[in-house]
Protein backbone atom coordinates (compact mmCIF):
# COMPACT_ATOMS: atom_id res chain seq x y z
CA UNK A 1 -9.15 -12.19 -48.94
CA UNK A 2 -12.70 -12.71 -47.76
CA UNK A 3 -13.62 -10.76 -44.39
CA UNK A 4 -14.50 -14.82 -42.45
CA UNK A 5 -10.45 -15.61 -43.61
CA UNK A 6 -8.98 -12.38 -42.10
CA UNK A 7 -6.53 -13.43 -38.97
CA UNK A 8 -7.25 -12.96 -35.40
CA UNK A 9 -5.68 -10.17 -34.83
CA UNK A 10 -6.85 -8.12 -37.79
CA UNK A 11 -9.98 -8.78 -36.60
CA UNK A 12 -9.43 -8.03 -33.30
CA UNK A 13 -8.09 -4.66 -34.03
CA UNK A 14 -11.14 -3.73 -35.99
CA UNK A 15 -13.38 -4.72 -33.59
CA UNK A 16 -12.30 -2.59 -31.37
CA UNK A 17 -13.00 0.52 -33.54
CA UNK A 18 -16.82 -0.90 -33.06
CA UNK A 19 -19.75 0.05 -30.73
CA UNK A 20 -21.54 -2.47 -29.01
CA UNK A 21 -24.58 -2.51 -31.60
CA UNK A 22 -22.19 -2.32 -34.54
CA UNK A 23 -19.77 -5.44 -32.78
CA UNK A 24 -23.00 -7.37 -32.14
CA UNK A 25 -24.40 -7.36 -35.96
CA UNK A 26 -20.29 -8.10 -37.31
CA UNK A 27 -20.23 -11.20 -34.81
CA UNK A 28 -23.60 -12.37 -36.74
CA UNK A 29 -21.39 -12.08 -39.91
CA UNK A 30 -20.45 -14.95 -40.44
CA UNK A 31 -20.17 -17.92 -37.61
CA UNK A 32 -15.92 -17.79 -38.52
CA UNK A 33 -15.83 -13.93 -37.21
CA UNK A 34 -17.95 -15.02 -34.59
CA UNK A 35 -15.99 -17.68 -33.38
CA UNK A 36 -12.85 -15.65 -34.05
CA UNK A 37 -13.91 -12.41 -32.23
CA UNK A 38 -15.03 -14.88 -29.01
CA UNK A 39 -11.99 -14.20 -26.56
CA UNK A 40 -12.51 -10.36 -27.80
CA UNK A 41 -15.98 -10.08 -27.21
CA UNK A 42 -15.67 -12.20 -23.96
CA UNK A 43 -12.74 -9.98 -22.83
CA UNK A 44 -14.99 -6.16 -23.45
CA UNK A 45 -18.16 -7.54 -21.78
CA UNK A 46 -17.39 -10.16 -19.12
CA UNK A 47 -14.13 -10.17 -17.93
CA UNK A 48 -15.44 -7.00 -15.08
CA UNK A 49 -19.46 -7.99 -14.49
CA UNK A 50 -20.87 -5.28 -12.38
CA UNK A 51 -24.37 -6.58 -11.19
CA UNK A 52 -26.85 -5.41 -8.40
CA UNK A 53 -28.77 -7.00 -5.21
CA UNK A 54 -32.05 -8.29 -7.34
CA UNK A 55 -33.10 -11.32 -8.48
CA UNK A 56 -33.04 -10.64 -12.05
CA UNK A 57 -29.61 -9.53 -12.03
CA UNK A 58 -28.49 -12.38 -9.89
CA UNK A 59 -30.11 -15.09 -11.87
CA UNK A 60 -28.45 -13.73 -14.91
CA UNK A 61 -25.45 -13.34 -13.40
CA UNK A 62 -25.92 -17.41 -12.24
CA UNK A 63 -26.52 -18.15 -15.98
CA UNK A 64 -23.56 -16.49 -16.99
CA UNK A 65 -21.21 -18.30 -14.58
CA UNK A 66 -23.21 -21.80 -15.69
CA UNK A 67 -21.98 -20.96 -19.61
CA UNK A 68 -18.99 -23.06 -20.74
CA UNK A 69 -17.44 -20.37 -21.69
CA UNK A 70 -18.41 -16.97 -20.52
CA UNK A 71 -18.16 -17.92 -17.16
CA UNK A 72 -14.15 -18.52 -17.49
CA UNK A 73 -14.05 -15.08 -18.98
CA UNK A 74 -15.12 -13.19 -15.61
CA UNK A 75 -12.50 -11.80 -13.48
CA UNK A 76 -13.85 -9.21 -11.15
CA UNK A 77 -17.27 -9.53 -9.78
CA UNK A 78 -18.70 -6.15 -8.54
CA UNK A 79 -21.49 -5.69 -6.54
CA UNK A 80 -23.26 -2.07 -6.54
CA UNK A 81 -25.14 -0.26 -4.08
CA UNK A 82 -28.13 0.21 -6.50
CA UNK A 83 -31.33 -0.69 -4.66
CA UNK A 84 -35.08 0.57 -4.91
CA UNK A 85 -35.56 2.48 -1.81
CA UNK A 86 -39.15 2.97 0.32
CA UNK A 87 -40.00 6.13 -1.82
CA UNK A 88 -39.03 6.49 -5.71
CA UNK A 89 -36.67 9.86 -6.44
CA UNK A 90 -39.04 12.42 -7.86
CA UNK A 91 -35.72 13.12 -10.21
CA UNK A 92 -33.57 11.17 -11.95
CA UNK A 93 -30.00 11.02 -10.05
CA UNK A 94 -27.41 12.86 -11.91
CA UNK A 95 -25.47 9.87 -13.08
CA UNK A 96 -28.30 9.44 -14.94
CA UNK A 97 -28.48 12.34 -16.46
CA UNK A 98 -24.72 12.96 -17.43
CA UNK A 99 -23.22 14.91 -18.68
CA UNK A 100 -26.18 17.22 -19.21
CA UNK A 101 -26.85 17.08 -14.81
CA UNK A 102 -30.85 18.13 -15.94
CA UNK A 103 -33.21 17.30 -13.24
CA UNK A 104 -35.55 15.11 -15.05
CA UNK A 105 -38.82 14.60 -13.37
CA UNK A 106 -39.83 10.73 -13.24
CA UNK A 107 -42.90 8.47 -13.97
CA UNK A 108 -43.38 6.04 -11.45
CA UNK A 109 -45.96 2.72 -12.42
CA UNK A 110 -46.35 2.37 -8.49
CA UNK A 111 -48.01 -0.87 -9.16
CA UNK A 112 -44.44 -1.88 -10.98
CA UNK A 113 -42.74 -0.18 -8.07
CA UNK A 114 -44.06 -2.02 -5.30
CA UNK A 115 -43.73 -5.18 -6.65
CA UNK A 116 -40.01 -5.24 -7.46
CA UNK A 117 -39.68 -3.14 -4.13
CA UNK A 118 -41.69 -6.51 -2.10
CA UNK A 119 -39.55 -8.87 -4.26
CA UNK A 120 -36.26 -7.13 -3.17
CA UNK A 121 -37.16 -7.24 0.71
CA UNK A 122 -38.37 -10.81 -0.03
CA UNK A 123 -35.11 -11.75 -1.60
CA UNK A 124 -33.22 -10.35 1.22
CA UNK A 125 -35.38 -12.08 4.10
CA UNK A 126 -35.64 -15.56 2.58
CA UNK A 127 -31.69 -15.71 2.11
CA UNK A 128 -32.46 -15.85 -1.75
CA UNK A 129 -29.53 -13.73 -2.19
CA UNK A 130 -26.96 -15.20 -0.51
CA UNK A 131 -28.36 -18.44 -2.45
CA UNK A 132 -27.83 -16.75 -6.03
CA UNK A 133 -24.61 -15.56 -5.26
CA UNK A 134 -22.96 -17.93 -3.66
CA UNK A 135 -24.27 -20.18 -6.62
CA UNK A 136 -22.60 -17.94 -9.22
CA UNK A 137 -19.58 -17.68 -7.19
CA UNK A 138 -18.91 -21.66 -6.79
CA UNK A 139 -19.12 -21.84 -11.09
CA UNK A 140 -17.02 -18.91 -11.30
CA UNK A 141 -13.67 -20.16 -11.02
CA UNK A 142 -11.60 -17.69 -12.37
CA UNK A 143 -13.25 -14.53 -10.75
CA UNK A 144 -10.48 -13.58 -8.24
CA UNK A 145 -11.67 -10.64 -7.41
CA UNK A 146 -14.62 -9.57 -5.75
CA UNK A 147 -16.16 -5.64 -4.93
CA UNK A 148 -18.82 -4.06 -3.39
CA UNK A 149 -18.31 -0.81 -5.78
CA UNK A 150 -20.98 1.52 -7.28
CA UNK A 151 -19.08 3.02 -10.23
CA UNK A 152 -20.34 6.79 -11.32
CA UNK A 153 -21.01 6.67 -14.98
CA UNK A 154 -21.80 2.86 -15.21
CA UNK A 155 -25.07 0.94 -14.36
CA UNK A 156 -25.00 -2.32 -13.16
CA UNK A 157 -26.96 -5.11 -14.91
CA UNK A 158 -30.51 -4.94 -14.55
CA UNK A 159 -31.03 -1.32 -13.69
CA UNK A 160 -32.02 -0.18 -17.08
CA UNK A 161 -34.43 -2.96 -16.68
CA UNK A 162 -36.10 -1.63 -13.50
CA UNK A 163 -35.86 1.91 -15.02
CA UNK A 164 -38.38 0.10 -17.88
CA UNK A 165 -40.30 -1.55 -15.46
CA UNK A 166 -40.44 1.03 -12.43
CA UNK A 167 -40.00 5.01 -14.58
CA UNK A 168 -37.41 5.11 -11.92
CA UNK A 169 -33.44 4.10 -11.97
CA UNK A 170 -32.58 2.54 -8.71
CA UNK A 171 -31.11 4.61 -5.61
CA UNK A 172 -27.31 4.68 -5.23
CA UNK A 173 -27.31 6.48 -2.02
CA UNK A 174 -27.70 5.19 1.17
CA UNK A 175 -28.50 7.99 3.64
CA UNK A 176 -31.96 6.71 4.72
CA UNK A 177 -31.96 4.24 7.44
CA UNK A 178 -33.97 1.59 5.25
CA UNK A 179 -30.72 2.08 2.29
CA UNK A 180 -28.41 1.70 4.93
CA UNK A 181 -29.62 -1.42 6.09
CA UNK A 182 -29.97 -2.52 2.62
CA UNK A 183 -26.25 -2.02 1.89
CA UNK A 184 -25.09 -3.78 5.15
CA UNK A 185 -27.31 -7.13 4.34
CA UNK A 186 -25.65 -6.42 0.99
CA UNK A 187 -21.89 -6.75 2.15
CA UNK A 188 -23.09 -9.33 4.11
CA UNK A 189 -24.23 -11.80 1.73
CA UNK A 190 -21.14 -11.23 -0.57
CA UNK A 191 -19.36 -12.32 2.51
CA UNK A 192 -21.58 -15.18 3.13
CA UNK A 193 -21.59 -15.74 -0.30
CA UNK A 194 -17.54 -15.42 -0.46
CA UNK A 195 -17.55 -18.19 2.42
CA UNK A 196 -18.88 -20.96 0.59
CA UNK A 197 -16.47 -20.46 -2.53
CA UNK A 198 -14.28 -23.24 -3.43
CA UNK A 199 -11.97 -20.85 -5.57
CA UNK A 200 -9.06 -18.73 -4.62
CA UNK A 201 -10.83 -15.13 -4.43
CA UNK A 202 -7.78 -13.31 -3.10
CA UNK A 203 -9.24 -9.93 -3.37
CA UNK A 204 -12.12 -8.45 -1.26
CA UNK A 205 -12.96 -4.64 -1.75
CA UNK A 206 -15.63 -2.41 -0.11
CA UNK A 207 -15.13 1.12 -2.29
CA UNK A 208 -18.78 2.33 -2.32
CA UNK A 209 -18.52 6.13 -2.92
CA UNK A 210 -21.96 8.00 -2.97
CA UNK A 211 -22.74 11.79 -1.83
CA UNK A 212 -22.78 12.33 1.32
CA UNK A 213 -22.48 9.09 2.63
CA UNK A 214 -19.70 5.78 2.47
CA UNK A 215 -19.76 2.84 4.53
CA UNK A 216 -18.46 2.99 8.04
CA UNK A 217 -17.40 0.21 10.68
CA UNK A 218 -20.34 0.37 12.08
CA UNK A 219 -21.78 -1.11 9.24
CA UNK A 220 -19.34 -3.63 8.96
CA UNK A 221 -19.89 -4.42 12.55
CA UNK A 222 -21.63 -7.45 12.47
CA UNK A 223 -22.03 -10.40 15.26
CA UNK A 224 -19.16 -11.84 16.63
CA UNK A 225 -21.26 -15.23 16.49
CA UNK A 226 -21.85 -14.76 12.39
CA UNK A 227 -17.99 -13.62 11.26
CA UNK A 228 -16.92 -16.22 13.96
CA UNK A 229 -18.71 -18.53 11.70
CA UNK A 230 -17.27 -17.06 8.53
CA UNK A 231 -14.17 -15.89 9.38
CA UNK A 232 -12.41 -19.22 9.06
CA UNK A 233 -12.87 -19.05 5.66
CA UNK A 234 -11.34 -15.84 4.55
CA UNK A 235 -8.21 -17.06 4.99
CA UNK A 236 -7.98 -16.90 0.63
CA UNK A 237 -8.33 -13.34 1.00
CA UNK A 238 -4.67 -11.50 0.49
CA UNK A 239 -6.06 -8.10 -0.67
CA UNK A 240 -8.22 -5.89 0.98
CA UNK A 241 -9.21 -2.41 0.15
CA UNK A 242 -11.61 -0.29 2.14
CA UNK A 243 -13.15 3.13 1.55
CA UNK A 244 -14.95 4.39 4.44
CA UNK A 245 -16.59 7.52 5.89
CA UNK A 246 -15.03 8.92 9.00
CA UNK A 247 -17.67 10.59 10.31
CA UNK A 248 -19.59 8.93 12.92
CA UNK A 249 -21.52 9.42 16.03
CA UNK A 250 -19.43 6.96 18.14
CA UNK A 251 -16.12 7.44 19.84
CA UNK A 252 -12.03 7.04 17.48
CA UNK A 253 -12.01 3.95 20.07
CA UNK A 254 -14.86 2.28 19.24
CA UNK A 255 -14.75 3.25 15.58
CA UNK A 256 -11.27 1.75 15.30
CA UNK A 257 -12.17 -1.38 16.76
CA UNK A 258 -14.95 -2.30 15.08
CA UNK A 259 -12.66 -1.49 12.05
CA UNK A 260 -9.85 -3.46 13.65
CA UNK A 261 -12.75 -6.73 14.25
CA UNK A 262 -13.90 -6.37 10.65
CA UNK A 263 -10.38 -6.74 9.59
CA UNK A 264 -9.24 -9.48 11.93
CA UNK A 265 -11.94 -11.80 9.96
CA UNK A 266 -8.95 -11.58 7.11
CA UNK A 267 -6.31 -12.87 8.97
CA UNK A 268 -3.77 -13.71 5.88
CA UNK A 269 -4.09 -9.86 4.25
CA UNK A 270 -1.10 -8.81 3.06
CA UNK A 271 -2.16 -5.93 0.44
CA UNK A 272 -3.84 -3.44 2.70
CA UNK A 273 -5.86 0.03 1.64
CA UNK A 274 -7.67 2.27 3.51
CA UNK A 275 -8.87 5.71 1.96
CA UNK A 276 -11.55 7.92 3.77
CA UNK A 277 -14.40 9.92 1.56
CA UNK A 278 -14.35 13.17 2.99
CA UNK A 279 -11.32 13.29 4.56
CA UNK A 280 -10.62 11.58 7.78
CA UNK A 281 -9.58 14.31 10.72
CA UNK A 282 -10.26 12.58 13.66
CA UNK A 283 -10.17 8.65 13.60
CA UNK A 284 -6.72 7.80 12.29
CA UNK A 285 -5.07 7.98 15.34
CA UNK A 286 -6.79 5.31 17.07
CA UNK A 287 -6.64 3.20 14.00
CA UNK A 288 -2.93 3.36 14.23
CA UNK A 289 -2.58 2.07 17.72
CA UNK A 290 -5.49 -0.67 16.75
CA UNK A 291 -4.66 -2.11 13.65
CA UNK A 292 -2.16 -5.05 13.21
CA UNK A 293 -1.77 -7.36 10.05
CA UNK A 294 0.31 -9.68 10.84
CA UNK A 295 1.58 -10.87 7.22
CA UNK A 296 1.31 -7.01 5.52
CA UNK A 297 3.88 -6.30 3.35
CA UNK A 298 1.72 -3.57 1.06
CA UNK A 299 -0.09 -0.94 2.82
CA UNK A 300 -2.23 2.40 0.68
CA UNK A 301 -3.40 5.00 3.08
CA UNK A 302 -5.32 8.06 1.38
CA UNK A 303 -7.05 11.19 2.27
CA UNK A 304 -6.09 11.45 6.04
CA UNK A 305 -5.15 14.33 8.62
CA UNK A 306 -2.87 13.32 10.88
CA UNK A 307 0.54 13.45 13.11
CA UNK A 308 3.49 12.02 11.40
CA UNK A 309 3.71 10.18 15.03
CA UNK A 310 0.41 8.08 13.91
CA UNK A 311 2.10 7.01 10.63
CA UNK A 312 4.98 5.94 12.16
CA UNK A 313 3.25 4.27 14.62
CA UNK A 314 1.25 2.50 12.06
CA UNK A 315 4.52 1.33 9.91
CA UNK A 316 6.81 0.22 12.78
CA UNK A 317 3.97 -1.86 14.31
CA UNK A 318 4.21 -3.79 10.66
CA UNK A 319 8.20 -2.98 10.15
CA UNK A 320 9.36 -7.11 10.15
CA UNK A 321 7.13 -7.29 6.73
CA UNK A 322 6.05 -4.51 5.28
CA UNK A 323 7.97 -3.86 1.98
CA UNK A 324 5.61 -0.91 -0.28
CA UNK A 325 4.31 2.08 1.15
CA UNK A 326 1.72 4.02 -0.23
CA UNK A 327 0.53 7.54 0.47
CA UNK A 328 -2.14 9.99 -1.32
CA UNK A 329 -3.42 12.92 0.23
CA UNK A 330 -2.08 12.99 3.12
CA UNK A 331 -2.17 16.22 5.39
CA UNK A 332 0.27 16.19 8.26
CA UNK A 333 -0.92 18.78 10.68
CA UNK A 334 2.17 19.18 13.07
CA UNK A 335 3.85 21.60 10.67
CA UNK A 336 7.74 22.13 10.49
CA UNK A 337 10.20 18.72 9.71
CA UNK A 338 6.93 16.35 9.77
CA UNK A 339 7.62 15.04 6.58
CA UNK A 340 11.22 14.68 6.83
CA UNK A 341 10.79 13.11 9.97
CA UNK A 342 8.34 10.66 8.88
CA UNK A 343 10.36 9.65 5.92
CA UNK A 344 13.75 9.63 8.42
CA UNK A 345 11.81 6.86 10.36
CA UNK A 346 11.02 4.65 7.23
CA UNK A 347 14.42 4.89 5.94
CA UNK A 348 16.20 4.26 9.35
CA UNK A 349 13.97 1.40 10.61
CA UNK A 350 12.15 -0.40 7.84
CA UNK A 351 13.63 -2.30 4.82
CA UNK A 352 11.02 -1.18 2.20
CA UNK A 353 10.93 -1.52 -1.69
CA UNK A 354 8.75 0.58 -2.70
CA UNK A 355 7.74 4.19 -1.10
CA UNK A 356 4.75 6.28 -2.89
CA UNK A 357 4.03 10.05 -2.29
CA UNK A 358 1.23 11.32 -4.44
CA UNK A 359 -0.73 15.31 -3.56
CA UNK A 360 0.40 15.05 -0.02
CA UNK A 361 0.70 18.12 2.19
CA UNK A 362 2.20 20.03 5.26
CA UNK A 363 -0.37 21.51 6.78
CA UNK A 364 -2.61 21.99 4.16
CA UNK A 365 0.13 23.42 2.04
CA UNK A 366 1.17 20.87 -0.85
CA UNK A 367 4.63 19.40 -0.36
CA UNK A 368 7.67 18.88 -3.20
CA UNK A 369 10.95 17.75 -4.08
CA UNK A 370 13.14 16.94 -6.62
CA UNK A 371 12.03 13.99 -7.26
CA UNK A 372 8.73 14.26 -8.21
CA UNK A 373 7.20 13.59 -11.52
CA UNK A 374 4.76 15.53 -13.55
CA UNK A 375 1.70 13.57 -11.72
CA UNK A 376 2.89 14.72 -7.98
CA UNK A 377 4.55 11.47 -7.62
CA UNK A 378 7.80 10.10 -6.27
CA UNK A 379 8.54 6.68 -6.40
CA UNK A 380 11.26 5.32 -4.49
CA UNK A 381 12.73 1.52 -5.28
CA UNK A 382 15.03 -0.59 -3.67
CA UNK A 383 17.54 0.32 -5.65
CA UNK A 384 20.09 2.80 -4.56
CA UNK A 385 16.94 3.38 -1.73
CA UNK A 386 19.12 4.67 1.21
CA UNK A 387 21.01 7.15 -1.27
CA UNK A 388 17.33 8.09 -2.52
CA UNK A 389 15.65 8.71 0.33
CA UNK A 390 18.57 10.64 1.71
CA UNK A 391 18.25 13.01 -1.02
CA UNK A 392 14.57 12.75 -0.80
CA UNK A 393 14.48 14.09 2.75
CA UNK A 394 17.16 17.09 1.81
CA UNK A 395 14.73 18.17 -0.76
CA UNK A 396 11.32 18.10 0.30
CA UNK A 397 10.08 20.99 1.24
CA UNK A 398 6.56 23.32 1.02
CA UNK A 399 5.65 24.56 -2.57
């Protein structure tokens, strides 16, 4: 049987023994394999499109979602925090450099630098940003899911090219002021951006996670006048995940209710996740007592030290809907029954499905019980739940 005559999924299965290069030149084959191996190829390379805050990237990213076909492929949409920042890294970054973590001393063309550095401040002050994306975003219309994500060991689209251009990879960190304010117009263009869509993107997520610094409300804190403007619109939104720093120079009030204002802009969430990078010690309690979804029924918490009292404040505030509990890493500080008595409340005054414990701990000491699996987990389902969680609160106990 000639190779053009093999079936789909033959050909499907050997693709995906192939690199990019060596898929690329077996697509130019023959225009049967190519037209076979479409959905595949389509499926590996656009289905997730990570792209940055730069015009090249965001023009191609507009002439991908103006393709008859690739732009039906894309279903998540991330945008990174990659950005050129006021002075180039002597060094390459270490994501860079992986797995060997060499410092690797770089060759700036400053002439190359400055001018993509002017065109990025241009592109941010003339609104050409939110133009591009919002332009992808209305062609888009089965992207459903949209990020503001800087993943470790992946660069987003256009970054090798400044790397060619500049000697330098774009920054990732946002510790300067300048970076800062770069990542805040950032998440606010993909909002203004998200405002204008005509298609159901149902899932917003902020999960930028650099050393030494993640976003914080404060950066999310932007004029009542603007997310009054927007806010209307996020009503699509059902899923919202948030990674943010805890650490901040402000008060747990104000913290939590600039939080609780960001949030408010999302009125129909009802998939809820909030995980702190480094651990959260001191602002969870006043994010109990501020936050209310109204329609939650799924609700992740992660890396947080707190009283069981703040957790069950948290749940029973949300007890008429919520129906799957989440929690990883969490360090209960009161010592003695917290657990048990946190786990009493849930079975005694909520009607949950679904109850997740993953690496949790009693005062820094890592919890057990029967239950758990290999992975630290214990997964409790509506099925025989009271019976489950009875036995779940007889058995857990410090390792």
């Amino acid at each position: 049987m000639a190779l053009p005559n093999l079936p789909i999924e033959l050909m499907e299965i050997i693709a995906k023994e192939l690199d990019s290069n060596d898929l690329f030149n077996f697509r130019l084959v023959a225009r049967a394999i190519n037209t076979k191996l479409r959905y595949h190829f389509m499926k590996k390379y656009f289905s997730i499109r990570r792209h940055m805050m730069n015009t090249h990237s965001l023009q191609t990213l507009c002439k991908i979602s103006e393709h008859p076909y690739l732009r039906r492929a894309v279903r998540t949409l991330e945008i990174s925090s990659d950005h050129l920042s006021d002075r180039p890294p002597p060094y390459l970054q270490e994501e860079h450099t992986a797995p060997y973590r060499l410092l690797i001393p770089t060759t700036i063309d400053d002439g190359e630098y400055r001018r993509n550095l002017d065109e990025q401040s241009s592109m941010q002050n003339t609104g050409l940003d939110i133009a591009l994306l919002a332009r992808a975003l209305n062609n888009l219309s089965n992207c459903h899911d949209v990020a503001l994500r800087a993943k470790h060991d992946v660069l987003p689209w256009g970054a090798a090219t400044l790397q060619k251009q500049t000697g330098a990879f774009p920054m990732r960190n946002f510790n300067e002021r300048a970076s800062r304010a770069f990542v805040e117009r950032a998440i606010w263009a993909v909002l203004a951006s998200l405002s204008t869509c005509p298609y159901q993107v149902y899932s917003f997520r902020i999960v930028l996670n650099r050393p030494l610094k993640s976003v914080c409300p404060e950066m999310l804190n932007f004029s009542t006048v603007n997310l009054g403007r927007l806010g209307f619109r996020f009503t699509k939104i059902k899923r919202l995940h948030l990674l943010l720093q805890p650490e901040s120079e402000v008060s747990p009030d104000i913290w939590a209710r600039d939080l609780a204002n960001f949030i408010e802009c999302f009125p129909n969430v009802h998939d809820f996740g909030l995980h702190f990078v480094p651990k959260d010690r001191r602002q969870f309690r006043a994010v109990s007592k501020a936050l209310r979804l109204p329609r939650l029924q799924a609700l992740e918490l992660g890396r947080i030290h707190c009283c069981e009292a703040d957790l069950i404040e948290l749940l029973l505030s949300h007890k008429s809907t919520l129906k799957r509990i989440g929690f990883q890493d969490i360090n209960l500080i009161t010592g003695g029954d917290a657990w048990k008595t946190l786990i009493r409340a849930v079975r005694d005054h909520l009607s949950v499905e679904r109850l997740t414990i993953k690496t949790c701990k009693l005062d820094r000491v890592p919890i057990t019980a029967m239950d758990y699996d290999s992975l630290g987990t214990v997964a409790l389902t509506l099925t025989g739940y009271r019976r489950e969680l009875d036995h779940f609160v007889d058995t857990v106990r410090e390792v």
